[in-house]
PDB file of N, CA and C in Angstrom:
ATOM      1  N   UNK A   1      90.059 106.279 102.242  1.00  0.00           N
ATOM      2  CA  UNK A   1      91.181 106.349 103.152  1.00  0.00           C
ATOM      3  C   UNK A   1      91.451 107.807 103.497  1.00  0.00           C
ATOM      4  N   UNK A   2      91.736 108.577 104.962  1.00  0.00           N
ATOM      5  CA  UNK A   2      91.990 109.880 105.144  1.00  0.00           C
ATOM      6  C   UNK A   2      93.468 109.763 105.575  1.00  0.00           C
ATOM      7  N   UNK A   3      93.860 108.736 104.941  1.00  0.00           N
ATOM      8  CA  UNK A   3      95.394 109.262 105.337  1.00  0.00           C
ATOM      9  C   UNK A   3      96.474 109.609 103.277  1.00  0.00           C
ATOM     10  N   UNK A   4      97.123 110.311 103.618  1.00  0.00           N
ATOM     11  CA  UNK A   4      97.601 110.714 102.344  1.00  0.00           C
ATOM     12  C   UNK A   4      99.502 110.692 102.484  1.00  0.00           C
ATOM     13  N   UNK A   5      99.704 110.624 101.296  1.00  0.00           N
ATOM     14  CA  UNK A   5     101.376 110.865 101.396  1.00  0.00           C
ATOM     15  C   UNK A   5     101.920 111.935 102.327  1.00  0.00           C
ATOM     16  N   UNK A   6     103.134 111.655 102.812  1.00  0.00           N
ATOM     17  CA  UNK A   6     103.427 112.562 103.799  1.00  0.00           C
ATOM     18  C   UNK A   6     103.198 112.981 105.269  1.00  0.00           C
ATOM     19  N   UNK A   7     102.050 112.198 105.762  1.00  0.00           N
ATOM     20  CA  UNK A   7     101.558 112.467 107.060  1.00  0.00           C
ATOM     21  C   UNK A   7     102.603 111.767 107.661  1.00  0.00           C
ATOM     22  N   UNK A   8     102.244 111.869 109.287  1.00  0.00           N
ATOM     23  CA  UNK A   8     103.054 111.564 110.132  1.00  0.00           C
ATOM     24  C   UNK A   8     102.377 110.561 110.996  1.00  0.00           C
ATOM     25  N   UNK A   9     102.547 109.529 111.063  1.00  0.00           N
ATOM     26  CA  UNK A   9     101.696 108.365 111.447  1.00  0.00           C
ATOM     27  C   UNK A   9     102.083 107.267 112.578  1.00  0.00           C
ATOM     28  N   UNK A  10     101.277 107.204 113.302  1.00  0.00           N
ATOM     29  CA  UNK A  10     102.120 105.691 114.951  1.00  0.00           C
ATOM     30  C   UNK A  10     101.148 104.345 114.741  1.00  0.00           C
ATOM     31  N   UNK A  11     102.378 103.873 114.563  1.00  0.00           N
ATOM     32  CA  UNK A  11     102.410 102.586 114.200  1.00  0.00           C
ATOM     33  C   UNK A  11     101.597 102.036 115.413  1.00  0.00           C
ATOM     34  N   UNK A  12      99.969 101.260 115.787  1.00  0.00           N
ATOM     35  CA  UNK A  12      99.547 100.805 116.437  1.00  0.00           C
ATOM     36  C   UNK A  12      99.199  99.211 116.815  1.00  0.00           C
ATOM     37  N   UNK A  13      99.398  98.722 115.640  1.00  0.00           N
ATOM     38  CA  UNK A  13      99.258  96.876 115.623  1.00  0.00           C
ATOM     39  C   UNK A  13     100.572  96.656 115.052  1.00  0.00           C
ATOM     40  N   UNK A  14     100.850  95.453 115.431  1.00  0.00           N
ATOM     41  CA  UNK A  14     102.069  94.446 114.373  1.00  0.00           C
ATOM     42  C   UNK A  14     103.319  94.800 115.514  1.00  0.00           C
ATOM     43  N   UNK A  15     104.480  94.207 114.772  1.00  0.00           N
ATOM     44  CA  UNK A  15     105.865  94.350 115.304  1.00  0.00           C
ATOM     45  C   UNK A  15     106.168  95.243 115.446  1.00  0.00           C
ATOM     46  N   UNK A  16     105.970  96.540 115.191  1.00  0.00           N
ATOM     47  CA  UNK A  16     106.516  98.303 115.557  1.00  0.00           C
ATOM     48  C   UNK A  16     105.857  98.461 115.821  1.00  0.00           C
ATOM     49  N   UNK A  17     104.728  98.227 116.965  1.00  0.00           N
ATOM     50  CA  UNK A  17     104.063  99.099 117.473  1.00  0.00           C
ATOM     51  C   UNK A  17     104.081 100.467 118.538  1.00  0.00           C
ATOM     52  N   UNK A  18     104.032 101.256 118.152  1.00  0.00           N
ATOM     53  CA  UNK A  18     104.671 102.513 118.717  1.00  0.00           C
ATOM     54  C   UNK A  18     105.853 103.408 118.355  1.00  0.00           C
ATOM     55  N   UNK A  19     105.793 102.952 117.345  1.00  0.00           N
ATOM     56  CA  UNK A  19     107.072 103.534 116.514  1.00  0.00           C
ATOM     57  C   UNK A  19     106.417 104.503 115.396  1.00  0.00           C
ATOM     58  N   UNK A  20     107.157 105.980 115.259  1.00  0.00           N
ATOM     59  CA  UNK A  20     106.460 106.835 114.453  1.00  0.00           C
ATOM     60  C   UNK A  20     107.316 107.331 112.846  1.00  0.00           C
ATOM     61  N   UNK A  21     106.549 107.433 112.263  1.00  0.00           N
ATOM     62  CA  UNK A  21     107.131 107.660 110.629  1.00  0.00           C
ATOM     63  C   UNK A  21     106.322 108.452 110.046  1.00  0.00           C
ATOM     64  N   UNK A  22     106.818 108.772 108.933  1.00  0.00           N
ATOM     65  CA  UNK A  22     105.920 109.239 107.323  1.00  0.00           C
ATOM     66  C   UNK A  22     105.987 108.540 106.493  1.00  0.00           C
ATOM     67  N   UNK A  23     104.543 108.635 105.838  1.00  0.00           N
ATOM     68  CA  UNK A  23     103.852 107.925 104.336  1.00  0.00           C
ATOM     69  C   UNK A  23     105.093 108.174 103.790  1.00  0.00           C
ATOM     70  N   UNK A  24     105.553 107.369 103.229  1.00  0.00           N
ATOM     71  CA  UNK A  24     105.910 107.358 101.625  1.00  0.00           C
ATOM     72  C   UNK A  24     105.411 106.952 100.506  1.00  0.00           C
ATOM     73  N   UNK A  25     104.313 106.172 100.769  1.00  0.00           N
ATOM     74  CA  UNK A  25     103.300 105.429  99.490  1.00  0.00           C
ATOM     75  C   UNK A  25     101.801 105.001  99.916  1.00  0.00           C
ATOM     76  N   UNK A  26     101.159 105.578  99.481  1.00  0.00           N
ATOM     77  CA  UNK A  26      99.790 105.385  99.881  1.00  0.00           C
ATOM     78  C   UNK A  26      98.852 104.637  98.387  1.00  0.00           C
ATOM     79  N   UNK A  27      98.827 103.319  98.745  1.00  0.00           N
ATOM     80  CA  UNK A  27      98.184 102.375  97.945  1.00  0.00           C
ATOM     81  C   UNK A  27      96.776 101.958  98.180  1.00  0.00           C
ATOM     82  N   UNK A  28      95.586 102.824  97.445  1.00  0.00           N
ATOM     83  CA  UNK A  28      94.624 102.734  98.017  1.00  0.00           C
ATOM     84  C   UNK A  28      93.692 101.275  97.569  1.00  0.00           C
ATOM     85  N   UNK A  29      94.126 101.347  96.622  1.00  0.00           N
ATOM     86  CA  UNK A  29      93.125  99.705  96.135  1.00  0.00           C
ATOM     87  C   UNK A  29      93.091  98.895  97.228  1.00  0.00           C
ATOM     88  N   UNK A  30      94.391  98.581  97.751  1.00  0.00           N
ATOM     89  CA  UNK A  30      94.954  97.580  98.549  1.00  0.00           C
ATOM     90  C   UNK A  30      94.505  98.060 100.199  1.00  0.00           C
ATOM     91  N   UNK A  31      94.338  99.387 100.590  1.00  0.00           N
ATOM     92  CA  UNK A  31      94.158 100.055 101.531  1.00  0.00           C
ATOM     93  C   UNK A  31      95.575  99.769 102.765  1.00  0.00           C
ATOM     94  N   UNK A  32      96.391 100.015 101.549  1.00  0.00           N
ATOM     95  CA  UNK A  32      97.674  99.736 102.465  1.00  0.00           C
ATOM     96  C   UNK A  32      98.558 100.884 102.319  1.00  0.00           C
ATOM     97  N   UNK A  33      99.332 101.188 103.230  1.00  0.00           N
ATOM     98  CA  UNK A  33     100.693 102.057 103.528  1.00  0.00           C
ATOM     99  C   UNK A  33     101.851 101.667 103.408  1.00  0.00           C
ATOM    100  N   UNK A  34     103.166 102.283 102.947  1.00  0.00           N
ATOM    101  CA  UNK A  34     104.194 102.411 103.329  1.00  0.00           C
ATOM    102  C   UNK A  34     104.950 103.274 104.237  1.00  0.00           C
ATOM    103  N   UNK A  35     105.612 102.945 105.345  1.00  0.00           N
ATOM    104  CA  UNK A  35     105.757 104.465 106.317  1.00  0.00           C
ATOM    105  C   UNK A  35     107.286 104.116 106.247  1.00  0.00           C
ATOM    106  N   UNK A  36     107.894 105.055 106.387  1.00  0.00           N
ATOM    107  CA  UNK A  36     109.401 105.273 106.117  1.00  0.00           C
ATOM    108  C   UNK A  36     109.912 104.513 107.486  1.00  0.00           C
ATOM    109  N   UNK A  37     110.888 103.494 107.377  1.00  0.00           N
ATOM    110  CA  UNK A  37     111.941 103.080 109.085  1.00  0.00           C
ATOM    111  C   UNK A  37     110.489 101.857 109.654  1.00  0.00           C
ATOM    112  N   UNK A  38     109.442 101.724 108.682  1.00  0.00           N
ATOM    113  CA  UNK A  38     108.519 100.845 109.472  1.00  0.00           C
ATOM    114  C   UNK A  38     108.253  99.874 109.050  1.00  0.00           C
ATOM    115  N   UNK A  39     108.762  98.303 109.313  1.00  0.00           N
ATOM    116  CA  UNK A  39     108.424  96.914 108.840  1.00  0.00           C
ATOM    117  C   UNK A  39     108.772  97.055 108.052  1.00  0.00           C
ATOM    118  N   UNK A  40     110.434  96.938 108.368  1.00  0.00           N
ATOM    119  CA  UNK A  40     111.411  96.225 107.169  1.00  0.00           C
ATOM    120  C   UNK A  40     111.378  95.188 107.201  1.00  0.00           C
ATOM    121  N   UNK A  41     111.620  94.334 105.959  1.00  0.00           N
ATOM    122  CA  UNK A  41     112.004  93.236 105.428  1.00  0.00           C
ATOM    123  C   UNK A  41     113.544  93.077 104.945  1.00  0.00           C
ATOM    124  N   UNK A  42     114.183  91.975 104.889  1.00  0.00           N
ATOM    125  CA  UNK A  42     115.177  91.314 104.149  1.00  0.00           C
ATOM    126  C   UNK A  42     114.693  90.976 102.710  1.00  0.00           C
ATOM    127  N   UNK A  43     114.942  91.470 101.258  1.00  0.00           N
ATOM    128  CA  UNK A  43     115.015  91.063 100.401  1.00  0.00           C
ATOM    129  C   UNK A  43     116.373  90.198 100.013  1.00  0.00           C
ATOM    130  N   UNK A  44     116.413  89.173  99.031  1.00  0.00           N
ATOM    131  CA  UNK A  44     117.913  88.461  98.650  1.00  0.00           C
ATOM    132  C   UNK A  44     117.526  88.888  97.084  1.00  0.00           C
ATOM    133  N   UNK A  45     118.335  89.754  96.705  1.00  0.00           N
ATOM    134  CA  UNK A  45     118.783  90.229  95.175  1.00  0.00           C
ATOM    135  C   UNK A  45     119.568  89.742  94.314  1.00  0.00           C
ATOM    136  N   UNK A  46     119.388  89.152  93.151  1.00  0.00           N
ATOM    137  CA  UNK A  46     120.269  89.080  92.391  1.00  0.00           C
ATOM    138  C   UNK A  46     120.936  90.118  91.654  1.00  0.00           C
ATOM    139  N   UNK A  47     122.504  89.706  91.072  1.00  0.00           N
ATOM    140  CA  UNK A  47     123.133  90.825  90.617  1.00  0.00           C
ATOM    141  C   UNK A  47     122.396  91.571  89.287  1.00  0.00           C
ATOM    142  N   UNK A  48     122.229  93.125  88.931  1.00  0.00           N
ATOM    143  CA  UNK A  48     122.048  93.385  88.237  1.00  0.00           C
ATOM    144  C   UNK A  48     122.858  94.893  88.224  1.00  0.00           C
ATOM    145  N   UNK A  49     122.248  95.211  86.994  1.00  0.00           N
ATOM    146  CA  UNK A  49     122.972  96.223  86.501  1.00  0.00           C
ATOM    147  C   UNK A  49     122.598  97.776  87.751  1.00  0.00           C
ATOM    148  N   UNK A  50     122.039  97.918  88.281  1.00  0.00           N
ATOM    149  CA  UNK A  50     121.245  98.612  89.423  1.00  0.00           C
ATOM    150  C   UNK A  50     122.191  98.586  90.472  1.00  0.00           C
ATOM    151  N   UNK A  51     121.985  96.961  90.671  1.00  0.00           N
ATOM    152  CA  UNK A  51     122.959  96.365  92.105  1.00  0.00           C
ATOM    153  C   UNK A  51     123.181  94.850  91.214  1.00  0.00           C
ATOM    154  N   UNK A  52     125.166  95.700  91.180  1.00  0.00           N
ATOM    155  CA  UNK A  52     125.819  94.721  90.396  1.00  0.00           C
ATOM    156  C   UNK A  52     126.475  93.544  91.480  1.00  0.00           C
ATOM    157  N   UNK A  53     126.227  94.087  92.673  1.00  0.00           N
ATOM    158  CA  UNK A  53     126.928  92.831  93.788  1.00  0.00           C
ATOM    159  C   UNK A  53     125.952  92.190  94.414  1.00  0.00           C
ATOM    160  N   UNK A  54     124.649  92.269  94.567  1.00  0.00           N
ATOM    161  CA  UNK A  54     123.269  91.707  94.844  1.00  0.00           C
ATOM    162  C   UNK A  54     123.263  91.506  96.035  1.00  0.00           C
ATOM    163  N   UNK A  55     122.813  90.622  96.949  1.00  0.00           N
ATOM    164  CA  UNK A  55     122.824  90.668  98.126  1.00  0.00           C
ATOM    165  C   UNK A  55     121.526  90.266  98.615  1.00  0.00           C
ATOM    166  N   UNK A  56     121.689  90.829 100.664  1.00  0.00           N
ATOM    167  CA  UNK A  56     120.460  91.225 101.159  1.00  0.00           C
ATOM    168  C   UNK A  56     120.073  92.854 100.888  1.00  0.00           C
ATOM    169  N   UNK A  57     119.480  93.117 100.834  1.00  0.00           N
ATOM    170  CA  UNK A  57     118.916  94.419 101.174  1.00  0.00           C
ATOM    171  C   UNK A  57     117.714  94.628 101.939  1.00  0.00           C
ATOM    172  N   UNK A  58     117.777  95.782 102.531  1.00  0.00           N
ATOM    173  CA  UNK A  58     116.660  95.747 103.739  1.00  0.00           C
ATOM    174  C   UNK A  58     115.528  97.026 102.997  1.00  0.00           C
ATOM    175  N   UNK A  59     114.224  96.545 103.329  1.00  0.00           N
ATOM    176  CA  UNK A  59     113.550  97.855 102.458  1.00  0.00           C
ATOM    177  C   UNK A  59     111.791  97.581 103.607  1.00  0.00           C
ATOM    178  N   UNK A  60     111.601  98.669 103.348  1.00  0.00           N
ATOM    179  CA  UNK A  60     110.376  98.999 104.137  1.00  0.00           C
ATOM    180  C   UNK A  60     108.837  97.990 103.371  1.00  0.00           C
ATOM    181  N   UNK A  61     107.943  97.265 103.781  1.00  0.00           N
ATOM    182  CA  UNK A  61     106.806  96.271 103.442  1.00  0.00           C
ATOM    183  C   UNK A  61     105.832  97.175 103.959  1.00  0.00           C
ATOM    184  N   UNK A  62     104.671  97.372 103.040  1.00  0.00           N
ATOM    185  CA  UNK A  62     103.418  97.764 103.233  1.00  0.00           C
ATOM    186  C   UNK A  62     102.915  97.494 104.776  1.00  0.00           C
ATOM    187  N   UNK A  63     101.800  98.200 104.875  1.00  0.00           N
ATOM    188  CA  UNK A  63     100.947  97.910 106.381  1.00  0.00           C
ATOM    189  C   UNK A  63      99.808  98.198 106.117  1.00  0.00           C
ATOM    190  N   UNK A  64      98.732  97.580 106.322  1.00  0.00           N
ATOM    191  CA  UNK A  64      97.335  97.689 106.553  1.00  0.00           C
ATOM    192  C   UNK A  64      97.049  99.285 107.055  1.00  0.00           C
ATOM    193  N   UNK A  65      96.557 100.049 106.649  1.00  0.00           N
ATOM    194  CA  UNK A  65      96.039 101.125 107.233  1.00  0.00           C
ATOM    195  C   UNK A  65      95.357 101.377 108.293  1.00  0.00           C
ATOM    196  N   UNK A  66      94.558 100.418 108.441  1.00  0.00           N
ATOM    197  CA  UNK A  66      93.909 100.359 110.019  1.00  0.00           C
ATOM    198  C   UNK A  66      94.941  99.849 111.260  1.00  0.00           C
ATOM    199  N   UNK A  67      96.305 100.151 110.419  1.00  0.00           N
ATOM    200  CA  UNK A  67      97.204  99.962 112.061  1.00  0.00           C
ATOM    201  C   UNK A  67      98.516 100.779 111.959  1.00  0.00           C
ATOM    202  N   UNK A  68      97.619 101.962 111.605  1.00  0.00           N
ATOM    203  CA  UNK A  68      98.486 103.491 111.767  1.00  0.00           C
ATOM    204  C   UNK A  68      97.148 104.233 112.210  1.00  0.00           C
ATOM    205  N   UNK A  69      97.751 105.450 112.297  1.00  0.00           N
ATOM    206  CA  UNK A  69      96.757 106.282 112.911  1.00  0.00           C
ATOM    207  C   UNK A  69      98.109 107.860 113.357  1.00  0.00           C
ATOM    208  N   UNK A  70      97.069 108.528 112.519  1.00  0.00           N
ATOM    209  CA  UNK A  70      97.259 109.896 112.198  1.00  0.00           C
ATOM    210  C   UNK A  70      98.037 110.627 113.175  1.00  0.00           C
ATOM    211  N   UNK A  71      98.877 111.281 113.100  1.00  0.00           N
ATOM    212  CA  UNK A  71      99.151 112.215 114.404  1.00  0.00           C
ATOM    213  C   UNK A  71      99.327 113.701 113.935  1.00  0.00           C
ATOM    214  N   UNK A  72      98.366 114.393 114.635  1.00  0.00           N
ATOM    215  CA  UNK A  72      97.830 115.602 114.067  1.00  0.00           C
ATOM    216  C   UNK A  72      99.134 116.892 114.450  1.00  0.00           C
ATOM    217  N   UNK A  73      99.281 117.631 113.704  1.00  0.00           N
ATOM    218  CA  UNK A  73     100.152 118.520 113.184  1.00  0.00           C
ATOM    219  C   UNK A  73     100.624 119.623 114.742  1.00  0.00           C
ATOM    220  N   UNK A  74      99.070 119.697 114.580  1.00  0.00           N
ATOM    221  CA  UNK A  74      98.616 121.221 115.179  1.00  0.00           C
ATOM    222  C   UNK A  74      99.149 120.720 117.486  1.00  0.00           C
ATOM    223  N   UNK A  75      97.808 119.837 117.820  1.00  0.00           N
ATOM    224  CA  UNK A  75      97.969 118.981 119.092  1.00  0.00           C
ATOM    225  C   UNK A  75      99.733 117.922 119.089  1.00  0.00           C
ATOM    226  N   UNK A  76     100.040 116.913 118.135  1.00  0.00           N
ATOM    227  CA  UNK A  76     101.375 116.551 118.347  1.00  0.00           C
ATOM    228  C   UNK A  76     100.629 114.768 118.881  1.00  0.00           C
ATOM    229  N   UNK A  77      99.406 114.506 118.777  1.00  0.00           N
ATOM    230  CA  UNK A  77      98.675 113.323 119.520  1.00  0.00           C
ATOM    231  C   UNK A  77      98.133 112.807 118.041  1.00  0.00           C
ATOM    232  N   UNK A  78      98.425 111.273 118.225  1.00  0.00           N
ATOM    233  CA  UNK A  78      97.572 110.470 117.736  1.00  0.00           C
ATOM    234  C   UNK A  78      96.040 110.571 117.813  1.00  0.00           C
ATOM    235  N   UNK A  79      95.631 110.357 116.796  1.00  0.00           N
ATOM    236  CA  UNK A  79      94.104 111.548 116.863  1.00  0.00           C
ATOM    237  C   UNK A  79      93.322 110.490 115.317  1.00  0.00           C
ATOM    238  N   UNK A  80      91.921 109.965 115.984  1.00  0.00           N
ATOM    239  CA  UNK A  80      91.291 110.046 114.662  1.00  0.00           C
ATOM    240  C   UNK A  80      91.066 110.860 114.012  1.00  0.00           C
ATOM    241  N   UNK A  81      90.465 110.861 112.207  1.00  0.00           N
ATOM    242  CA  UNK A  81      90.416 111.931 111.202  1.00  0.00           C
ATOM    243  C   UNK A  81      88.476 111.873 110.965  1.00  0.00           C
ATOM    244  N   UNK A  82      88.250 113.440 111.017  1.00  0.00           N
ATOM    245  CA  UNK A  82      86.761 113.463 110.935  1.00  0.00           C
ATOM    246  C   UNK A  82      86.801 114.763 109.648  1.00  0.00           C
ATOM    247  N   UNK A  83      85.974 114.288 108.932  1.00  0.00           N
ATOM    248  CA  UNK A  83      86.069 115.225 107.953  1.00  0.00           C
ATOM    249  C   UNK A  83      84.748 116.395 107.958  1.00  0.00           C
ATOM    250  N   UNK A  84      84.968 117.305 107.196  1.00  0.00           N
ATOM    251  CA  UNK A  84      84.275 118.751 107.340  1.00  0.00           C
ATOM    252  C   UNK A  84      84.147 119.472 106.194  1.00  0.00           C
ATOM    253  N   UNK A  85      82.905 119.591 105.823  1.00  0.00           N
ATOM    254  CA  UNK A  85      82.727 120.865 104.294  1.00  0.00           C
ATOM    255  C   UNK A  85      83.058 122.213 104.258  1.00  0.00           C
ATOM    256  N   UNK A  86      84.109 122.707 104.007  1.00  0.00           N
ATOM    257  CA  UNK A  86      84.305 123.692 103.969  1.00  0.00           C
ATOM    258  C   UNK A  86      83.079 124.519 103.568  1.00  0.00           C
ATOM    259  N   UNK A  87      83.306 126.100 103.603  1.00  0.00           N
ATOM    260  CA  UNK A  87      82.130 126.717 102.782  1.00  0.00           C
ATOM    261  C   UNK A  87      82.569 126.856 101.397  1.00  0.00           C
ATOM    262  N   UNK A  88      83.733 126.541 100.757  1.00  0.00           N
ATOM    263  CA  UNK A  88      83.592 126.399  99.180  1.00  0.00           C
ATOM    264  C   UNK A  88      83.165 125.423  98.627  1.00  0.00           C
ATOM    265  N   UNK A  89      83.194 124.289  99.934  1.00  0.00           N
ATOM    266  CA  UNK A  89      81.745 122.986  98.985  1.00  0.00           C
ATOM    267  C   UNK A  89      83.566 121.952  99.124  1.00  0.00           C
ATOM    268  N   UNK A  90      84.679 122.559  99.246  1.00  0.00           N
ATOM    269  CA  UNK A  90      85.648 121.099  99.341  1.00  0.00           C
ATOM    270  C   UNK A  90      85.726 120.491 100.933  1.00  0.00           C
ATOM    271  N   UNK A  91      85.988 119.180 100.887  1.00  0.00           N
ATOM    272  CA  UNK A  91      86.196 118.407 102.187  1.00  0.00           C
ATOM    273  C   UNK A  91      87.345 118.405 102.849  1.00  0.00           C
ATOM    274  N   UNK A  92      87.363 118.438 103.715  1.00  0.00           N
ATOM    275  CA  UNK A  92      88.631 119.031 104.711  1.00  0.00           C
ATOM    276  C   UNK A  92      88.739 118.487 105.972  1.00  0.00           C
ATOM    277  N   UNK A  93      90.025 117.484 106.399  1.00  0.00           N
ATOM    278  CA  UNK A  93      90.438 116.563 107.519  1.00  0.00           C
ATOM    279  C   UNK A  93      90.679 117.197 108.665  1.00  0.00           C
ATOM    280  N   UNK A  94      89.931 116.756 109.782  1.00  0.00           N
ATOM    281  CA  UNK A  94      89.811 117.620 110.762  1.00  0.00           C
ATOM    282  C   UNK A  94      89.965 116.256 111.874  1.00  0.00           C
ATOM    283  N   UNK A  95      90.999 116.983 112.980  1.00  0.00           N
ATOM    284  CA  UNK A  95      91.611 116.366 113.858  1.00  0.00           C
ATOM    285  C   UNK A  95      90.417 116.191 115.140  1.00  0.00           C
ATOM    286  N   UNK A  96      89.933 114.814 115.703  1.00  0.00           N
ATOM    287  CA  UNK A  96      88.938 114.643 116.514  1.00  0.00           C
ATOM    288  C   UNK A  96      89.077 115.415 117.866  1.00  0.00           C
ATOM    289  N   UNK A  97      90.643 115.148 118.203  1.00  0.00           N
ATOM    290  CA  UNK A  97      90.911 115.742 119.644  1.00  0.00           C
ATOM    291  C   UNK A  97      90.670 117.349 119.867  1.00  0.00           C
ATOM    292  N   UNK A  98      91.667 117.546 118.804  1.00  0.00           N
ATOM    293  CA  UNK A  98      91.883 119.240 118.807  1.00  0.00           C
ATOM    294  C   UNK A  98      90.432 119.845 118.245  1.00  0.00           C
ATOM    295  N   UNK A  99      90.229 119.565 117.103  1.00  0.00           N
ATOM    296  CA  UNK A  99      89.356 120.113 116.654  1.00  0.00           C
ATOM    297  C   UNK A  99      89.646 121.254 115.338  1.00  0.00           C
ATOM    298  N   UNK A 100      91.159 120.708 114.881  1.00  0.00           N
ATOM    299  CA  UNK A 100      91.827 122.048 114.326  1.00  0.00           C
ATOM    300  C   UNK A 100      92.091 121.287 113.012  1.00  0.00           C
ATOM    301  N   UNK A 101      91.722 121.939 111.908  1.00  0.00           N
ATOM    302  CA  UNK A 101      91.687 121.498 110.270  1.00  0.00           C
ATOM    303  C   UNK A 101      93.338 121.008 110.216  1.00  0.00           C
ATOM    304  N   UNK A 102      93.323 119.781 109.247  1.00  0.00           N
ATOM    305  CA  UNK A 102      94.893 119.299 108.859  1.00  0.00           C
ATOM    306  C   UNK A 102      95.130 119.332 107.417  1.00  0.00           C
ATOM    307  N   UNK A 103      95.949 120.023 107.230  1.00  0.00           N
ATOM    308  CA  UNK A 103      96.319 120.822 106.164  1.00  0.00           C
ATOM    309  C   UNK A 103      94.903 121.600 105.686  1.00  0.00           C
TER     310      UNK A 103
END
């Protein structure tokens, strides 16, 4: 997966499509995301000591990774990720459009 905690990502398939956020959880087994404000759900809680009045609560549901897509730092565009060997031998995410290393 070339996407990591923290990026800035547009929502391209599903019910938000076109709506933009940041990683908050990057679950790679699963090859799924969490992006902050994206495909909330309704949970129904029981009372506990946490949340002693229980309720609904609304909280953000994973997304398939193949329906985000990167938006590069440097350009400000949704952009596939192509990667690149540095000359110290580490790998390094490089923006298709621009052409300009991310982070």
């Amino acid at each position: 997966m070339k996407l990591k905690k923290g990026d800035k990502v547009l929502v391209i398939a599903g019910k938000d499509r076109g709506k933009r956020g940041k990683i908050l959880i990057n679950i790679r087994k699963k090859n799924r995301v969490i992006v902050e404000g994206i495909n909330l759900v309704r949970r129904h809680t029981r009372p506990s000591q946490k949340n002693p009045q229980g309720g609904i609560i609304q909280k953000e549901a994973s997304l398939d990774a193949s329906n985000v897509q990167l938006i590069c730092p440097n350009c400000n565009n949704p952009t596939r990720v192509g990667m690149k060997v540095s000359p110290k031998g580490k790998k390094i995410r490089v923006c298709k459009k621009c052409g300009s290393e991310i982070d």
